[in-house]
Structure formats: C-alpha cells, structure tokens
C-alpha atoms as a PDB file:
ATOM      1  CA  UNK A   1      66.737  -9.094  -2.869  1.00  0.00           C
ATOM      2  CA  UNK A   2      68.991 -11.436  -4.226  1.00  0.00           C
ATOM      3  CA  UNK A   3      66.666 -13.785  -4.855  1.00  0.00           C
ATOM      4  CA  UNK A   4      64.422 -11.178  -6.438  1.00  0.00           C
ATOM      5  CA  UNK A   5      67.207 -11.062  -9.476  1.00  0.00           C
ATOM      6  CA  UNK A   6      67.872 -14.581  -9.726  1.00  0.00           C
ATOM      7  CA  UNK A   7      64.203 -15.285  -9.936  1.00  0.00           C
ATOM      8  CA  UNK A   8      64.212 -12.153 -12.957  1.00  0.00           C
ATOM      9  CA  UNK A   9      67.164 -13.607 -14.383  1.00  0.00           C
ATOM     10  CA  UNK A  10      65.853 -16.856 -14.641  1.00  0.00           C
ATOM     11  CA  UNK A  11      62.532 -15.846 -16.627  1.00  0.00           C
ATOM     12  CA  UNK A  12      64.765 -13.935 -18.876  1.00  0.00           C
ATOM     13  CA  UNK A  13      67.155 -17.352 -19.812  1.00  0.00           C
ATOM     14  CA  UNK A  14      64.157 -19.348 -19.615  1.00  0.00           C
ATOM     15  CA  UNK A  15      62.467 -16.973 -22.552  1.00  0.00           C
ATOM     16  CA  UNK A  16      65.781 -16.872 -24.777  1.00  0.00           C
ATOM     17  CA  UNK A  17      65.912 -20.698 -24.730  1.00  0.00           C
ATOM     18  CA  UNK A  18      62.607 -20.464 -26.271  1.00  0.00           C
ATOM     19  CA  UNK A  19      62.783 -17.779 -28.746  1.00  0.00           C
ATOM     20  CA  UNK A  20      66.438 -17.193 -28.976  1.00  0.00           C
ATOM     21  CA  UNK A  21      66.261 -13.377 -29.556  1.00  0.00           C
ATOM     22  CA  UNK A  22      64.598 -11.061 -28.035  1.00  0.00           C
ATOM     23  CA  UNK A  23      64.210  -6.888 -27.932  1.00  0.00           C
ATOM     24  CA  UNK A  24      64.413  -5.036 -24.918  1.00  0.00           C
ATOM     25  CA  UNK A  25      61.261  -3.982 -25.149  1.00  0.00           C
ATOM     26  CA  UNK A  26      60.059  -7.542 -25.394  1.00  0.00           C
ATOM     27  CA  UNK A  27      61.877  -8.256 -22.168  1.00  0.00           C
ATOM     28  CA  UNK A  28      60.858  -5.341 -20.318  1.00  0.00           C
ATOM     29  CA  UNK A  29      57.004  -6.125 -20.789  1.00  0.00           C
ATOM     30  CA  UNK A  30      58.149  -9.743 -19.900  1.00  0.00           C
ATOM     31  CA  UNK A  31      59.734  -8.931 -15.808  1.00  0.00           C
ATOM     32  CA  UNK A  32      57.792  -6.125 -15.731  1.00  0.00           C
ATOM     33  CA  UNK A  33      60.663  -3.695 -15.169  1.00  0.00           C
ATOM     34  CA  UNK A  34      62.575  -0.856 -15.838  1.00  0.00           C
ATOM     35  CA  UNK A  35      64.457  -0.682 -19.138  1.00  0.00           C
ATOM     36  CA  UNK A  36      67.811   0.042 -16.815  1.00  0.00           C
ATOM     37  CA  UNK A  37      67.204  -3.025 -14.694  1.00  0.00           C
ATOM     38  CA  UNK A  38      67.063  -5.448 -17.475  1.00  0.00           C
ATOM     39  CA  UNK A  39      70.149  -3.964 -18.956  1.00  0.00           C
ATOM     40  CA  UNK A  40      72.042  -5.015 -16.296  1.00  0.00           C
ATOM     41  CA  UNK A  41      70.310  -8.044 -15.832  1.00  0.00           C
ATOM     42  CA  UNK A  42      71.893  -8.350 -19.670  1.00  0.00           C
ATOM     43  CA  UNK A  43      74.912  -7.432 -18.487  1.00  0.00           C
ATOM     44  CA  UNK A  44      75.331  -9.436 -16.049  1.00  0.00           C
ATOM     45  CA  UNK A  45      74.026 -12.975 -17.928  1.00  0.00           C
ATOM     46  CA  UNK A  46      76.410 -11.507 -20.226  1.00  0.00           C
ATOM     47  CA  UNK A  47      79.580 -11.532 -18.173  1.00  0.00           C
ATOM     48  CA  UNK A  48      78.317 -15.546 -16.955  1.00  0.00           C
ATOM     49  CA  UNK A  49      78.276 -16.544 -20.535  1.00  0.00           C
ATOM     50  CA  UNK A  50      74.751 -16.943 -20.497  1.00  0.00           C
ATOM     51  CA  UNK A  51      73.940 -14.642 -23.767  1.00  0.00           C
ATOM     52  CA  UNK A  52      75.130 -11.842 -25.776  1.00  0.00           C
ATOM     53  CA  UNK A  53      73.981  -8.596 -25.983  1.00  0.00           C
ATOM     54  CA  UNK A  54      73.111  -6.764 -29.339  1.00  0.00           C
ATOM     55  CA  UNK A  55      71.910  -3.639 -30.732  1.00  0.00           C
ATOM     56  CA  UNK A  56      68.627  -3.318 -28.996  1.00  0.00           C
ATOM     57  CA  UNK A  57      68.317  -6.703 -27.595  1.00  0.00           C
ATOM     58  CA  UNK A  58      69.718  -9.972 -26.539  1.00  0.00           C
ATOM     59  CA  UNK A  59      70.699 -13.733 -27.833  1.00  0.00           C
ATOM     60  CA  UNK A  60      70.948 -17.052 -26.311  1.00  0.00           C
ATOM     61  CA  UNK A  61      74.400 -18.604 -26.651  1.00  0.00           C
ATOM     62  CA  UNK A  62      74.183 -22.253 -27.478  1.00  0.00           C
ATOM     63  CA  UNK A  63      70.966 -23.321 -26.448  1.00  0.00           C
ATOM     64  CA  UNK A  64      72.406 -26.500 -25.910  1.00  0.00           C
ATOM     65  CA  UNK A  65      75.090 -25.937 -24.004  1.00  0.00           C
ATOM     66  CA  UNK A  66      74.854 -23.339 -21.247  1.00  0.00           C
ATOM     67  CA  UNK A  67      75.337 -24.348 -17.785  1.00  0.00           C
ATOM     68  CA  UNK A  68      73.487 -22.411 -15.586  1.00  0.00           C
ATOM     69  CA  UNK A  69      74.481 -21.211 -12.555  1.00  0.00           C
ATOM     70  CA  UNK A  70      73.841 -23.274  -9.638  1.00  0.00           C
ATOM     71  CA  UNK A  71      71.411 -21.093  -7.490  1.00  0.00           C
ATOM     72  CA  UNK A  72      69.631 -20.735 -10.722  1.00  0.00           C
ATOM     73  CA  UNK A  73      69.511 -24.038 -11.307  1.00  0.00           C
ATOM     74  CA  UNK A  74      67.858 -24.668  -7.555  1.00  0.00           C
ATOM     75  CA  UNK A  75      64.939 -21.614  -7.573  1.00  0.00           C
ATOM     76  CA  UNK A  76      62.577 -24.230  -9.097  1.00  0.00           C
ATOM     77  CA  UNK A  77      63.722 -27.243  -7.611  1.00  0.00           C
ATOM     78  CA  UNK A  78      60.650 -28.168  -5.859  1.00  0.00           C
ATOM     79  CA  UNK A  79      58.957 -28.352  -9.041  1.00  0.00           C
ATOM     80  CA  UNK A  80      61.587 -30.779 -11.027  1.00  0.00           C
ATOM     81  CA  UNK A  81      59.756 -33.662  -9.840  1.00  0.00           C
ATOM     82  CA  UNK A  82      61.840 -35.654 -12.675  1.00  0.00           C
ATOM     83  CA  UNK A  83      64.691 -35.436 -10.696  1.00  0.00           C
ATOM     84  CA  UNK A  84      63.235 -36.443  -7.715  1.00  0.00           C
ATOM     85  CA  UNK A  85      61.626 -39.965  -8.766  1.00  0.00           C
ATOM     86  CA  UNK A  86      65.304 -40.649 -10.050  1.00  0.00           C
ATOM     87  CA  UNK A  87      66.243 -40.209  -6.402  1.00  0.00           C
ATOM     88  CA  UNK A  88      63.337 -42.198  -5.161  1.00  0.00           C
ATOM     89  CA  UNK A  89      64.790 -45.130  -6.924  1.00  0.00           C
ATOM     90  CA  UNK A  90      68.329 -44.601  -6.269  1.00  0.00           C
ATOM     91  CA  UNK A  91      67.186 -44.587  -2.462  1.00  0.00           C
ATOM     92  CA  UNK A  92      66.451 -48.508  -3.276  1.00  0.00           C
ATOM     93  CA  UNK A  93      70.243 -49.151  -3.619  1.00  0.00           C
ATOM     94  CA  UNK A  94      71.009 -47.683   0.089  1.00  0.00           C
ATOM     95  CA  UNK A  95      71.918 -49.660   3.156  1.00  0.00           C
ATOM     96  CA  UNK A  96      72.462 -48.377   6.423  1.00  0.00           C
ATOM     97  CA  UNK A  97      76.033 -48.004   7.678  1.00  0.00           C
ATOM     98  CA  UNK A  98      77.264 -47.442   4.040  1.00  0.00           C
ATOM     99  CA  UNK A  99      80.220 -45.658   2.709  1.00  0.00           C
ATOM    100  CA  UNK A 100      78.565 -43.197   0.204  1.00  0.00           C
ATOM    101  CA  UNK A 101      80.164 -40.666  -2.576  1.00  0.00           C
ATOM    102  CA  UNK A 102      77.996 -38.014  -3.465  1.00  0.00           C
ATOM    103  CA  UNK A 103      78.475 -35.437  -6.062  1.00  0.00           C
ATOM    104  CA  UNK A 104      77.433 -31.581  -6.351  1.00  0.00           C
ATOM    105  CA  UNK A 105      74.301 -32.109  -8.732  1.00  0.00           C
ATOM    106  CA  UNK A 106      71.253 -30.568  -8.528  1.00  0.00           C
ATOM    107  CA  UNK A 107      69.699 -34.229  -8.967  1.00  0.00           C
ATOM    108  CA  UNK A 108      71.425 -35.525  -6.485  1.00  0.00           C
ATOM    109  CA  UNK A 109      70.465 -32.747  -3.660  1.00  0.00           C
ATOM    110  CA  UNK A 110      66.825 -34.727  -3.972  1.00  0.00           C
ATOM    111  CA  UNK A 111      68.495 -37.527  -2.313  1.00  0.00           C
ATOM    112  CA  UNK A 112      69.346 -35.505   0.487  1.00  0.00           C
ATOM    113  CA  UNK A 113      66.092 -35.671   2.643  1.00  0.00           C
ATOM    114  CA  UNK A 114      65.558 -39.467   1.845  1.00  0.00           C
ATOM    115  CA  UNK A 115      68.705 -39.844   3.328  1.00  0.00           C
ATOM    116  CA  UNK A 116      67.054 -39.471   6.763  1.00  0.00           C
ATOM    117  CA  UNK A 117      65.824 -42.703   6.987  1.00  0.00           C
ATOM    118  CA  UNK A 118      69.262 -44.747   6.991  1.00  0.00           C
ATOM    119  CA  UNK A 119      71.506 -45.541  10.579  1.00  0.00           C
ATOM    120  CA  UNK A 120      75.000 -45.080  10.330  1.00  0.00           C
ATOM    121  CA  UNK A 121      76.196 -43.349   6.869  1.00  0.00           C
ATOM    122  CA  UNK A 122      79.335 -42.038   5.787  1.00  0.00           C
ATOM    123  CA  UNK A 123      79.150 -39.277   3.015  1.00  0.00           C
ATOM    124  CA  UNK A 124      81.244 -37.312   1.050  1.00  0.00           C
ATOM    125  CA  UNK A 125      80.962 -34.946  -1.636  1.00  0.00           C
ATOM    126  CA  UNK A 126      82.226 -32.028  -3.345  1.00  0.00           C
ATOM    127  CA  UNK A 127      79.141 -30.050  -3.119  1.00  0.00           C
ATOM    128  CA  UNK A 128      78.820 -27.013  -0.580  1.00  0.00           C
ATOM    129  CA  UNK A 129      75.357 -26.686  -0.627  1.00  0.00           C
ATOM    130  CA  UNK A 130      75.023 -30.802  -0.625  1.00  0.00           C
ATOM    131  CA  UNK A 131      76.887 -30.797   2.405  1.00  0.00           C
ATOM    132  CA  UNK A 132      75.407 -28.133   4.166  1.00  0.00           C
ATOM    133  CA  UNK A 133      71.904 -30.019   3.327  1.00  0.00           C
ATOM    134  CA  UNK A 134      73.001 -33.400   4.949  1.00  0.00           C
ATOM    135  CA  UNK A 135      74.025 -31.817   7.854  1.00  0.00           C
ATOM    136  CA  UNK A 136      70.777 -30.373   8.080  1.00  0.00           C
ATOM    137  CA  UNK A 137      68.569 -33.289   7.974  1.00  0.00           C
ATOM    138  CA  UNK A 138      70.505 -36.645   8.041  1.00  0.00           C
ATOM    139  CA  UNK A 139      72.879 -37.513  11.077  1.00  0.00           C
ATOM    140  CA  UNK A 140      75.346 -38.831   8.436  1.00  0.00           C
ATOM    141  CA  UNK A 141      79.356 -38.328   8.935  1.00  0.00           C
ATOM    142  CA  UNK A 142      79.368 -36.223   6.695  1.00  0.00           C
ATOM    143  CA  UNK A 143      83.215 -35.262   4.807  1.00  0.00           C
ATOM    144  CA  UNK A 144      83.494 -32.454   2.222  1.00  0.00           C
ATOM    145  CA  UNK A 145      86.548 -32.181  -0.484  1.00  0.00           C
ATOM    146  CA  UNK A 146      88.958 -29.766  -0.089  1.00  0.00           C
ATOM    147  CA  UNK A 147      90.107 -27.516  -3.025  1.00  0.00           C
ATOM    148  CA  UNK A 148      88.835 -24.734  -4.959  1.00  0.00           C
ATOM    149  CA  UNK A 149      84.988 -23.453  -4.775  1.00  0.00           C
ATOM    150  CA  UNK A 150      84.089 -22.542  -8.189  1.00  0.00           C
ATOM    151  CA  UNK A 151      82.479 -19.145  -8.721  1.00  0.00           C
ATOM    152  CA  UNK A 152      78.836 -19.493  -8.788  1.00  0.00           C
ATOM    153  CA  UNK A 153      78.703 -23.267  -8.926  1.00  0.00           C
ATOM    154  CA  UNK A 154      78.698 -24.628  -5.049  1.00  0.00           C
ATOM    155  CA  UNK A 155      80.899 -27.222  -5.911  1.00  0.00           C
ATOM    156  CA  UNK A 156      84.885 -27.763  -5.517  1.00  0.00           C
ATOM    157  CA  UNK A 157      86.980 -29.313  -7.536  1.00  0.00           C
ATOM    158  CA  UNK A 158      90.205 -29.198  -9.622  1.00  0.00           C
ATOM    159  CA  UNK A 159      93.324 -31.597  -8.581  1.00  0.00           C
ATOM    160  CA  UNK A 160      93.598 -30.868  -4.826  1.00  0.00           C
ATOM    161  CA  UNK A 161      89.951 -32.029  -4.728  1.00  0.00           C
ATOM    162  CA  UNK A 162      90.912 -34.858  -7.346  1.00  0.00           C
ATOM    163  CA  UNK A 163      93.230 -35.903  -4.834  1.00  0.00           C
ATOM    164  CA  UNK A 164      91.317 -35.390  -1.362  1.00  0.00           C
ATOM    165  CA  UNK A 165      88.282 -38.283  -3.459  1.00  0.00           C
ATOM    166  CA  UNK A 166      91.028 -40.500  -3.764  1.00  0.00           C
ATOM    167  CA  UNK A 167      91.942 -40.710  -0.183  1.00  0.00           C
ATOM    168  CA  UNK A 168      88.015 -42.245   0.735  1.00  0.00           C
ATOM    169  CA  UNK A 169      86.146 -45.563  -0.640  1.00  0.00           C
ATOM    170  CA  UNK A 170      83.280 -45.711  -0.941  1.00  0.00           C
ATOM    171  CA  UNK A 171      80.469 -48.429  -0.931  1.00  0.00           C
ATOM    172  CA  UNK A 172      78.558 -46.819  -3.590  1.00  0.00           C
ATOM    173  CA  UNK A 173      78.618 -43.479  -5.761  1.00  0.00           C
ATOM    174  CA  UNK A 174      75.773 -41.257  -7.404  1.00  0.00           C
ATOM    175  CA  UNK A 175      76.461 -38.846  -9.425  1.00  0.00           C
ATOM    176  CA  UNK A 176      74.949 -37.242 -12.667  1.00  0.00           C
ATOM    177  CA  UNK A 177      76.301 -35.609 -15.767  1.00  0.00           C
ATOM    178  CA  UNK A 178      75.862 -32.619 -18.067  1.00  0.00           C
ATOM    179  CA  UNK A 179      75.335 -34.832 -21.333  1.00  0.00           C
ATOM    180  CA  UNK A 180      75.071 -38.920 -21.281  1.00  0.00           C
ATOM    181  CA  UNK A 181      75.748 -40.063 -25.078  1.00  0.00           C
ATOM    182  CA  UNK A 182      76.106 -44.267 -25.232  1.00  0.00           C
ATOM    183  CA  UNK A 183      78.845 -44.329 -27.812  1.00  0.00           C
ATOM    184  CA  UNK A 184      81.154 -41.226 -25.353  1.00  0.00           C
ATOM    185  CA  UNK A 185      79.580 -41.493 -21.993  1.00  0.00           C
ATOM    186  CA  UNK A 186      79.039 -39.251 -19.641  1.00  0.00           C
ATOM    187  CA  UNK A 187      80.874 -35.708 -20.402  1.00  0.00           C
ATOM    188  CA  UNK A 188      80.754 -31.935 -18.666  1.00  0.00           C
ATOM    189  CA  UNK A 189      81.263 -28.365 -19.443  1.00  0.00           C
ATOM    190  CA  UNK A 190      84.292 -28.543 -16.779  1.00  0.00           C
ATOM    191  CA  UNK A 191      87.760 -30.488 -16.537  1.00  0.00           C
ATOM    192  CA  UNK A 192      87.658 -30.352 -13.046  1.00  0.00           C
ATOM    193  CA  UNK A 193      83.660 -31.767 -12.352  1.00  0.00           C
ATOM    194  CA  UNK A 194      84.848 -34.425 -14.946  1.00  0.00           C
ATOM    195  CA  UNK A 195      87.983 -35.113 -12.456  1.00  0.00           C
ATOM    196  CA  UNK A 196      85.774 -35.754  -9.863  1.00  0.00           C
ATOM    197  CA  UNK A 197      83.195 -38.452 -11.142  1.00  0.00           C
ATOM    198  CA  UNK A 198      86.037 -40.411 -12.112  1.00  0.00           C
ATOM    199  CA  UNK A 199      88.392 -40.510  -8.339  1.00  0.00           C
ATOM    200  CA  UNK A 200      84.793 -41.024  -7.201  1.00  0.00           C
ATOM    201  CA  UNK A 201      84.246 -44.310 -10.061  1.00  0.00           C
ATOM    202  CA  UNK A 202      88.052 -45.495  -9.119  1.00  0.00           C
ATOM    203  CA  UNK A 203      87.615 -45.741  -5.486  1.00  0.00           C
ATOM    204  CA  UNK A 204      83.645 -46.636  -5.240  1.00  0.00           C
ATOM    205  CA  UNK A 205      82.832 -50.822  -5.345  1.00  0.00           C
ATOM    206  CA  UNK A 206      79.648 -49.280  -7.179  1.00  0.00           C
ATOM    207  CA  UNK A 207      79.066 -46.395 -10.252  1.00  0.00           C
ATOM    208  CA  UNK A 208      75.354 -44.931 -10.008  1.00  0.00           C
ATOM    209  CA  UNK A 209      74.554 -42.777 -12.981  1.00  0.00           C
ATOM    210  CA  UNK A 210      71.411 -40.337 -12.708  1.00  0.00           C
ATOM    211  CA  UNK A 211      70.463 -38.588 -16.056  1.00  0.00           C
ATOM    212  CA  UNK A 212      67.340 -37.289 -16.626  1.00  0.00           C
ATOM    213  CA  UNK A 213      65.398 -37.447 -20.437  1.00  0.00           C
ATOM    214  CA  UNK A 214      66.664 -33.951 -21.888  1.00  0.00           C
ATOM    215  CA  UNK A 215      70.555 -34.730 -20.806  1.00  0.00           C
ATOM    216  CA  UNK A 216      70.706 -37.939 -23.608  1.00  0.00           C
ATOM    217  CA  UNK A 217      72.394 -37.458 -27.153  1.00  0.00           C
ATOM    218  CA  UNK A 218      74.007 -34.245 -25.387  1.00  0.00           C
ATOM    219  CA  UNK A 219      77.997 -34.728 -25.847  1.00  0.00           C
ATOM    220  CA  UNK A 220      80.057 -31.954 -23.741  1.00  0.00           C
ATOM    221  CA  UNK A 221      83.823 -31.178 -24.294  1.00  0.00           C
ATOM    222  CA  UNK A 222      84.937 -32.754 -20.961  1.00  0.00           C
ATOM    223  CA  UNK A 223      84.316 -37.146 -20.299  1.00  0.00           C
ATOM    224  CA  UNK A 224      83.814 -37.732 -17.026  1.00  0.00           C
ATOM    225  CA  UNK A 225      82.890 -41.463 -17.363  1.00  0.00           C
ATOM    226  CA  UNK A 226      82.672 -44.203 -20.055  1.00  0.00           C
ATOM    227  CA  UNK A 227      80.147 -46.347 -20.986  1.00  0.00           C
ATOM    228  CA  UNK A 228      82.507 -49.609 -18.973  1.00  0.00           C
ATOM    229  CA  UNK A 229      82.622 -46.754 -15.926  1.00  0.00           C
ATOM    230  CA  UNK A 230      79.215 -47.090 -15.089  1.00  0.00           C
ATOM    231  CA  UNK A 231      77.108 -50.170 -13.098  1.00  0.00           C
ATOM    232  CA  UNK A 232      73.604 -48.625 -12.662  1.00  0.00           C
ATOM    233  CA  UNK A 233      72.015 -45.739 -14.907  1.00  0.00           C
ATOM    234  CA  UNK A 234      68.898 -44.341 -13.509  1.00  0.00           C
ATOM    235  CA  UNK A 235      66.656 -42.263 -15.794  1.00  0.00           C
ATOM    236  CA  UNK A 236      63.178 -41.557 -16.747  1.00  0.00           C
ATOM    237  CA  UNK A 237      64.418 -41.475 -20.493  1.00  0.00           C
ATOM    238  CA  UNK A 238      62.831 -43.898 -22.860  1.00  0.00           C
ATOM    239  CA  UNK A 239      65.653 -46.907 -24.225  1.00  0.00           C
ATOM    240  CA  UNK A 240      65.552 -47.860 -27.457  1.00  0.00           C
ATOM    241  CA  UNK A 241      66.200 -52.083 -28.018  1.00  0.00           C
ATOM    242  CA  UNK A 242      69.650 -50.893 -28.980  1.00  0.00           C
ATOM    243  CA  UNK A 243      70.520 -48.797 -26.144  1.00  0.00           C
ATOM    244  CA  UNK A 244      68.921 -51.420 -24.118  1.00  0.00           C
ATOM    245  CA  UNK A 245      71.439 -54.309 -25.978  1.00  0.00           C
ATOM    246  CA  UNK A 246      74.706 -52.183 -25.476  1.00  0.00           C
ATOM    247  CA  UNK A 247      73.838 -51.743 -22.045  1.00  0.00           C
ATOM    248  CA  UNK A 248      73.475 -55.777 -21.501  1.00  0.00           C
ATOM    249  CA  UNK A 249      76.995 -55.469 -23.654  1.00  0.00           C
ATOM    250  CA  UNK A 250      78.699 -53.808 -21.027  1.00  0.00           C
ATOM    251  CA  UNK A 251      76.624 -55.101 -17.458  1.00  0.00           C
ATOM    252  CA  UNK A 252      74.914 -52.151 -16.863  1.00  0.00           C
ATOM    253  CA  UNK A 253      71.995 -52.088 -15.009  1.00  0.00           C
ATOM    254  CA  UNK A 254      69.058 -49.902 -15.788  1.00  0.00           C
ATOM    255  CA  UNK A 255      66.484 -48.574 -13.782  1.00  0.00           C
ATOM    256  CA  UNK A 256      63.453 -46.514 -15.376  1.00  0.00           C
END
C-alpha cells in the first residue's frame, strides 16, 4: 500500500517539475483517483516541502532545488541506468581487501551488487538502506555510523556521526553530491550530509566524486567538498576545454 502512494506521489512531483502548476482536476485525471486522495497526497508533499497548495490546485517549489525523499528517489532506480555506468567505472578503482567509505546516495547504492565480486572489504557508510544492501549481497565487514536517522532520508548524520567517520580510514571514498559547480564544489541541501563527505575526504588516502549530467552548475546552500577535496570525478556530463584545464589545475582525475 505504501508503495501504492509513493508510486502516486511520485507521478504527481514528476508532472509539477514539468508544468509547474497544476489544477486538481488536472491531477485527478492524471493518477486516476479520487479528488480526496490527491488532496492528501497534496497535503502530504506539502508538509515534505515538496509544493504548495493553492486555491484549486498545486505548485512546484523550486524546481531546482527539492530533494526528494529517499524511497522516492529509489521507485525507479532500475531504470536510472546513468547512475549505474558511473558505478561501473568506479568499480575499476576497487581492490580486494580495501578499506572503503561509502556514502548514503542513491548513485552509490548501484555499486552495491558489483561489490560482490571483491575478497576481503571493509565498508562503512552512513546509509541505512546502503548497509542493509551490502549485507545482503557482498560478504563485506560491513560498519554503519552512529547518530541521528533523518526523517525520510535513510541516512544518519549530524556531529555524533561526524565524529563516529573520523574514527575509520579508509583506502578510498565514493560519494556524490546534490549540486557539483567547479568554481564552489560540491554542496547539499543539508549541514549534516555536507559533514559527512568531508570526515569521509579527511580520513580517506582517496576522494571519488560521482555526479551525474543534470547535478552540474547546481550550487546548494551547504559545501560539502572543494574543488582541491576531490581526486577522481566520475560523470557522464560533457567537459568543456575549461572545465577540463581547471581540473588538470588542481590533479583531478576524470573519468567519462
């Protein structure tokens, strides 16, 4: 059932990105339900910051920069087949018996299965669901952070977490962002997912960066990591000669 409204919820975002407002009505002929369903489908997008109700309808609030929630995020993760050749590369940079920080993305979960392959690992991360995953199908050691679950997000963070990351190194760290601009960095919608990309950058030897195409130019209020933070960037977007020349400035690596 809950799936059911996630999967009604999500059609409902994904149309509001699109045409920013739309009537009830509209909305109702789009799920196919009742007129007191999608109210409190409204309602409740409404209370996650996701849009905001008017007089016979409904807006998107900065198309930019919502972050959904995480098992919203995941319902179509078999299809974001982006994300998953970013992991096929970042696979590359494994070794058995490594020491390995992984975040709570939604990019990095496709690393999960591929994972498999490799003797000996080490992992942590501050994702529940991430964690629950390796266990699943990797016989990785696997160590989660302690500290707060945020609501609706599968991931923990804030200080105590901050300070669990910095007890570990690691041989090597991937982790994504919400917005990758080359003069800022990498930023988030968070403090505390910004706290942990950078215990995870000060106690890693190596920084791996996955951002997909539609994350560049995107500048959040929260830097996790500068442009000097990162070694490797892995994305599928396309680098201009002068992002390709301040990369070379500052010895990153770049894998498309």
């Amino acid at each position: 059932m809950l799936k059911i409204i996630e999967e009604r919820q999500q059609i409902i975002i994904n149309h509001l990105k699109i045409v920013q407002f739309a009537r009830i009505q509209d909305l109702i002929e789009l799920v196919k339900y009742s007129e007191a369903t999608v109210k409190r489908d409204l309602i409740e997008l409404e209370k996650k910051g996701l849009v905001r109700r008017t007089r016979g309808g409904a807006m998107i609030i900065d198309n930019q920069k919502i972050d959904l929630p995480y098992l919203m995020k995941i319902i179509n993760f078999n299809e974001q087949d982006n994300k998953h050749k970013l992991a096929e590369k970042a696979k590359d940079l494994i070794n058995d018996d490594m020491v390995i920080f992984i975040d709570s993305s939604t990019t990095t979960l496709h690393l999960i299965k591929m994972l498999a392959k490799f003797e000996g690992l080490q992992i942590i991360t501050n994702g529940v669901l991430t964690a629950s995953l390796l266990s699943e199908f990797t016989d990785a050691h696997i160590n989660i952070l302690g500290g707060t679950v945020i609501k609706k997000r599968n991931t923990i963070n804030g200080s105590k977490a901050f300070n669990d990351a910095l007890t570990y190194y690691a041989d090597i760290s991937f982790v994504s962002c919400r917005g990758f601009d080359f003069k800022e960095g990498a930023t988030e919608t968070t403090e505390g997912e910004a706290l942990i990309k950078q215990a995870f950058r000060r106690n890693s030897k190596h920084l791996v960066l996955l951002v997909t195409d539609e994350k560049f130019n995107n500048k959040y209020i929260h830097k996790s990591l500068s442009l000097q933070d990162v070694d490797t960037i892995i994305t599928d977007y396309k680098l201009t000669q002068d992002s390709i020349n301040l990369l070379q400035k500052n010895n990153i690596k770049w894998i498309l």
